[in-house]
Protein backbone atom coordinates (compact mmCIF):
# COMPACT_ATOMS: atom_id res chain seq x y z
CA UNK A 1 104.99 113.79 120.55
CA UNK A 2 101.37 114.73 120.04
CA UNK A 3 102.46 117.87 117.59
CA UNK A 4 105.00 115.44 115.64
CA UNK A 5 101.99 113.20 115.22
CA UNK A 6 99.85 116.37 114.20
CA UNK A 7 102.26 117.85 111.76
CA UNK A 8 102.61 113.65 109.88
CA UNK A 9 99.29 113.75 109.56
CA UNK A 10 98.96 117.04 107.88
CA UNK A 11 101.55 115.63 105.42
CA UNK A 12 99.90 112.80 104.35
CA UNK A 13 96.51 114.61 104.00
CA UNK A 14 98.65 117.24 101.81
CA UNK A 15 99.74 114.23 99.92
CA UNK A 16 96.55 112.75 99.25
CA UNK A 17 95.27 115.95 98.49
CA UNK A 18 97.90 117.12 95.35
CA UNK A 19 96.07 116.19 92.29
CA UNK A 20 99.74 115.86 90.40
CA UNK A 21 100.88 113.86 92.59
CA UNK A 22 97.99 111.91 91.95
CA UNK A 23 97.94 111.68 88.13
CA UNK A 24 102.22 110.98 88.46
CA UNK A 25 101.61 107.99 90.94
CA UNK A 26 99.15 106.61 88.18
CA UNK A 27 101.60 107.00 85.21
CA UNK A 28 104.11 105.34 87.58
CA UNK A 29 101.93 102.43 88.53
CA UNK A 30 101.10 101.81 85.01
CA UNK A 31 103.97 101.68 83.85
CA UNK A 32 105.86 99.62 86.55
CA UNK A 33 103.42 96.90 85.81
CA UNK A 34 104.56 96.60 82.75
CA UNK A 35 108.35 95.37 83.89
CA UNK A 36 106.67 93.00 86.52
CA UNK A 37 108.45 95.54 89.34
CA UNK A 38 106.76 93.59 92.29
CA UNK A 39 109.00 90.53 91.04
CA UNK A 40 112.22 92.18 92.19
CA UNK A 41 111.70 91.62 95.97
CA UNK A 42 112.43 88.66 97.79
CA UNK A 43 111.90 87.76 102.06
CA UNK A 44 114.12 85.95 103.38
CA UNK A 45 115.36 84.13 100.41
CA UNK A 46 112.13 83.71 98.53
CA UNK A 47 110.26 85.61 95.64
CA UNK A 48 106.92 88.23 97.93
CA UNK A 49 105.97 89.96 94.50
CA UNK A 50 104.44 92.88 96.33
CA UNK A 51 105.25 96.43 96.03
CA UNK A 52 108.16 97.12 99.15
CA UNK A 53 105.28 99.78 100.57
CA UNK A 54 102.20 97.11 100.88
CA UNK A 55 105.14 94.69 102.87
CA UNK A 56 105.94 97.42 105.23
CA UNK A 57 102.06 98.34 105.83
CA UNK A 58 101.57 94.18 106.08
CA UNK A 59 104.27 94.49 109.00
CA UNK A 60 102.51 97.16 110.68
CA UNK A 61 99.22 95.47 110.75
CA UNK A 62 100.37 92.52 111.81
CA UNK A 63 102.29 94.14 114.36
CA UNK A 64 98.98 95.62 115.58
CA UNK A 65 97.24 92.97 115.59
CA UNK A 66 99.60 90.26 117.26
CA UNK A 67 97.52 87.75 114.78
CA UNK A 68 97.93 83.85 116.02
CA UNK A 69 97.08 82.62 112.57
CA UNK A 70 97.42 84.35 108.85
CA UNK A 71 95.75 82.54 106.25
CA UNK A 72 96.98 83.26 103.19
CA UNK A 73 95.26 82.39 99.56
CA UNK A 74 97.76 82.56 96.94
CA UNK A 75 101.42 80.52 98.07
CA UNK A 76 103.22 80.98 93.98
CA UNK A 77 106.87 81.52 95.18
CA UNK A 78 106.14 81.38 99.16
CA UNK A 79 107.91 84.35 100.21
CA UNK A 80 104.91 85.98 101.22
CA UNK A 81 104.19 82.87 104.05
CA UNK A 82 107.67 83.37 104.72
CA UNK A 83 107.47 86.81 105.48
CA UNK A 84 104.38 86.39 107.60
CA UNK A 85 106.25 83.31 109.13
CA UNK A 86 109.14 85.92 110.49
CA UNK A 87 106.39 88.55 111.77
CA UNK A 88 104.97 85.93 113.87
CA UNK A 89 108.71 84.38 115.01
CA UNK A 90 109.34 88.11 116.07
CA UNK A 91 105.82 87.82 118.04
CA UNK A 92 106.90 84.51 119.17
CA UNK A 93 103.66 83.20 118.67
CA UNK A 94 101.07 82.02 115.96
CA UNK A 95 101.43 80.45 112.49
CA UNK A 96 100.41 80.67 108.86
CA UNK A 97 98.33 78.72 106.93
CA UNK A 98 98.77 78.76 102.71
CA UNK A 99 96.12 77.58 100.12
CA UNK A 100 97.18 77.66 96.87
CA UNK A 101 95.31 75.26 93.73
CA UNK A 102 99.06 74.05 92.82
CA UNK A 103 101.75 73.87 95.05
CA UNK A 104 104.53 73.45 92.50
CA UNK A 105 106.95 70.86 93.71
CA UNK A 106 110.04 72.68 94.01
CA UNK A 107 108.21 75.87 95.42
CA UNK A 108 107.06 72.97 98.47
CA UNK A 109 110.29 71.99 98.74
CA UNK A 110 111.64 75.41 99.44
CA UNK A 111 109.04 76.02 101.55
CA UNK A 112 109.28 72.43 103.77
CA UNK A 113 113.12 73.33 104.03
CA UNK A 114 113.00 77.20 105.35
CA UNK A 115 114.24 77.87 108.69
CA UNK A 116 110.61 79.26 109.33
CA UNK A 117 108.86 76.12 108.02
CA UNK A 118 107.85 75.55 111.77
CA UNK A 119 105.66 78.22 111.53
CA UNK A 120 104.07 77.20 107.98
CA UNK A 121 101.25 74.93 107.08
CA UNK A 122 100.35 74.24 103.48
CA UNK A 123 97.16 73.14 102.17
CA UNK A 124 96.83 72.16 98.32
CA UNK A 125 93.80 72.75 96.94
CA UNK A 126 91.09 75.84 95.34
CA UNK A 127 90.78 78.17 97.96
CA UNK A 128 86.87 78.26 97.32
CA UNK A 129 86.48 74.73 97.14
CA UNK A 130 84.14 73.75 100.46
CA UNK A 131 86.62 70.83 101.43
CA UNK A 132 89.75 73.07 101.48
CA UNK A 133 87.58 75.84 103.31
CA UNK A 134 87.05 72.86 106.19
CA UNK A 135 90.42 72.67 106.49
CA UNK A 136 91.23 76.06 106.75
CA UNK A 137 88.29 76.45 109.73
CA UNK A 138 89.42 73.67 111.49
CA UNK A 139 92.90 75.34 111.63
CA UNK A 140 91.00 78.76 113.21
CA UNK A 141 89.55 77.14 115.34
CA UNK A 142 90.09 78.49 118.90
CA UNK A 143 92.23 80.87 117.97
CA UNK A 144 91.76 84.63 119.11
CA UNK A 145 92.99 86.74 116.95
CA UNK A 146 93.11 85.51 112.86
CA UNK A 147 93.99 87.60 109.71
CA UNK A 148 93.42 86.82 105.95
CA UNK A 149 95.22 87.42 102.85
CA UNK A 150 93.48 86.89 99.65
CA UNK A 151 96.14 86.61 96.62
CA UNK A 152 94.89 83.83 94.57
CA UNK A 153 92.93 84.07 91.09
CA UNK A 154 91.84 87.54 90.50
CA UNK A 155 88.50 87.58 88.95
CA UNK A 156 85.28 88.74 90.38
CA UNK A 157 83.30 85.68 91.28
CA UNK A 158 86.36 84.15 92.60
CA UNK A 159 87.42 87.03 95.16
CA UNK A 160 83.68 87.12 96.10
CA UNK A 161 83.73 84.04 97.18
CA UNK A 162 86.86 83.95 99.29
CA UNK A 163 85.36 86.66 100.90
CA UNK A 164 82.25 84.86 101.96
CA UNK A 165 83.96 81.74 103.08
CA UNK A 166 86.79 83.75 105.00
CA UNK A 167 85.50 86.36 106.20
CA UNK A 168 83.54 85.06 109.42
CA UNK A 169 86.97 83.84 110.39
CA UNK A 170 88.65 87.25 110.74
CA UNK A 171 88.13 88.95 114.36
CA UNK A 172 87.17 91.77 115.54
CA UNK A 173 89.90 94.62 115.19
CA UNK A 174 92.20 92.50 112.48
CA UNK A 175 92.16 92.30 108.98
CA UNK A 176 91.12 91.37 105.89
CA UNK A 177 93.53 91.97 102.63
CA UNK A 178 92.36 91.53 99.24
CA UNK A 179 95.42 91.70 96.99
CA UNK A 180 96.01 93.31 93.35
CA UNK A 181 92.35 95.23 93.74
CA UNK A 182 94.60 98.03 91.74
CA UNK A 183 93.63 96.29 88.63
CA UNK A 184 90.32 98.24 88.53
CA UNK A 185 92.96 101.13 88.28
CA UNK A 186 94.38 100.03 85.29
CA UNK A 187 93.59 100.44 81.31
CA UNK A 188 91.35 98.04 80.00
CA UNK A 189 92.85 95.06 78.20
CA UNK A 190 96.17 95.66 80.42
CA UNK A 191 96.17 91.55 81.42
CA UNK A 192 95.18 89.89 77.94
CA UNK A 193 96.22 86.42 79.11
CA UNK A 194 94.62 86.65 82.43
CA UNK A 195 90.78 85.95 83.07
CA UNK A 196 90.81 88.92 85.41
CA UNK A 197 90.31 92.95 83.79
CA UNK A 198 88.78 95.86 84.45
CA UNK A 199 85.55 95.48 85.65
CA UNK A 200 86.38 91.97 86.79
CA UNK A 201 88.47 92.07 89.51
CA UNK A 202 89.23 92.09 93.03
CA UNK A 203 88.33 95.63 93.79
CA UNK A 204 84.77 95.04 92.39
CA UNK A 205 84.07 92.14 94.15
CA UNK A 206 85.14 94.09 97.64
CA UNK A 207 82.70 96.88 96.53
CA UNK A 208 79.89 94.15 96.31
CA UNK A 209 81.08 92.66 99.18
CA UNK A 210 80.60 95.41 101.53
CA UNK A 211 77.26 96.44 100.31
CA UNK A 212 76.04 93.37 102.00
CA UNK A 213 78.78 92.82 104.78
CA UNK A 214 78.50 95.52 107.73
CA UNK A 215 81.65 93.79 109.70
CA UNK A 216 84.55 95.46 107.32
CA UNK A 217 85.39 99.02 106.35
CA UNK A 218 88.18 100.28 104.29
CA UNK A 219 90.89 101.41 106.43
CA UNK A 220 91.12 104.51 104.93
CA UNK A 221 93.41 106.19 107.58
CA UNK A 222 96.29 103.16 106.53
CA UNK A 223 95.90 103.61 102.73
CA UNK A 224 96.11 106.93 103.07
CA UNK A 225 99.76 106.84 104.08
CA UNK A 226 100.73 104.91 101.05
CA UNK A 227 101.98 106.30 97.75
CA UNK A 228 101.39 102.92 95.85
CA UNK A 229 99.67 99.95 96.91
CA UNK A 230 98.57 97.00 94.47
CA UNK A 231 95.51 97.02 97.36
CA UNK A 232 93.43 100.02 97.14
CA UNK A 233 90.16 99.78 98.53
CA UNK A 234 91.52 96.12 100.16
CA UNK A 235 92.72 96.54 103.53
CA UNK A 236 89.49 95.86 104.86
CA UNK A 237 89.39 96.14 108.98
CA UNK A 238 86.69 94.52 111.06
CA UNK A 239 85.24 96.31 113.22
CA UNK A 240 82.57 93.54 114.81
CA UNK A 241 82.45 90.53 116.12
């Protein structure tokens, strides 16, 4: 088993090592953006809009981890609390909490009336706003082992700040994802009716964020495995209390 583990390993360094392979995964990513690809996938009945590869790695993690809450910023469609939903029915224990600015009604409704709903609370407000971030503490509370998703409004300042209010909840050995941090990876002026761009971004405010945070590291082992992922630099690990 050892040797099987040896020789995967040497493939995936190989991998990250090919420069092609490199430059071809960036055309590709590019250019996928530009059809909206990660709006082709749906959990359980309801629209994820995440690459297939970063909801695979999302199972593994949470898998490892055995989380008893996910908070989530970012609800849109709800298939991405509804895919964290069935991870923890599998588990048989834990639930998720979503934050989103606008809840839109019929997105709620969905949401209320999935089989999983039992395993779903929703909170409706801005994830950064110091009422909502209450809420969400109270909810971690007591709990032992908690895992964030940030997916909301993309810019710097906002990520930043999600990161400062949610990162004390996340414990020791689970995780931290910052979503869509690829758009550092992108051509400038590739999101002209978003406030978000290169430069201002997810990704950036992760790099700022760990120059004064010592509790997180990039799990570089995990990303390495991935050919694409919309979260480079963003599945952050804690590794202290």
């Amino acid at each position: 088993m050892s040797d099987q583990i040896a020789n995967e390993q040497r493939y995936i360094e190989a991998m990250q090592a090919d420069e092609e392979l490199k430059a071809l995964r960036g055309k590709i990513y590019e250019a996928i953006g530009k059809y909206r690809y990660t709006y082709n996938f749906n959990w359980f009945g309801r629209p994820i809009i995440q690459l297939p590869e970063d909801i695979l790695t999302m199972q593994e993690i949470i898998l490892r981890v055995k989380p008893d809450l996910i908070i989530e910023t970012g609800v849109a469609h709800g298939g991405s609390l509804v895919f964290s939903a069935s991870m923890l029915e599998l588990l048989g224990e834990g639930e998720v909490v979503g934050v989103d600015i606008e809840i839109r009604p019929h997105n709620r409704e969905a949401i209320e009336n999935h089989h999983l709903s039992k395993r779903i609370k929703l909170i409706e407000g801005s994830s950064i706003d110091e009422n909502v971030v209450d809420r969400v503490r109270a909810e971690a509370k007591g709990k032992r082992r908690v895992m964030v998703f940030l997916d909301s409004n993309h810019t710097h300042e906002h990520v930043l700040r999600e990161l400062e209010f949610y990162s004390p909840l996340v414990t020791k050995g689970s995780y931290l994802v910052v979503f869509d941090t690829g758009i550092e990876d992108m051509p400038e002026d590739s999101f002209p009716d978003r406030p978000w761009d290169k430069g201002n971004n997810p990704k950036t405010a992760v790099w700022e964020f760990l120059k004064r945070n010592d509790r997180f590291e990039i799990d570089r082992e995990l990303e390495a495995r991935l050919l694409y992922t919309v979260a480079p630099d963003g599945y952050l690990k804690c590794v202290k209390d």
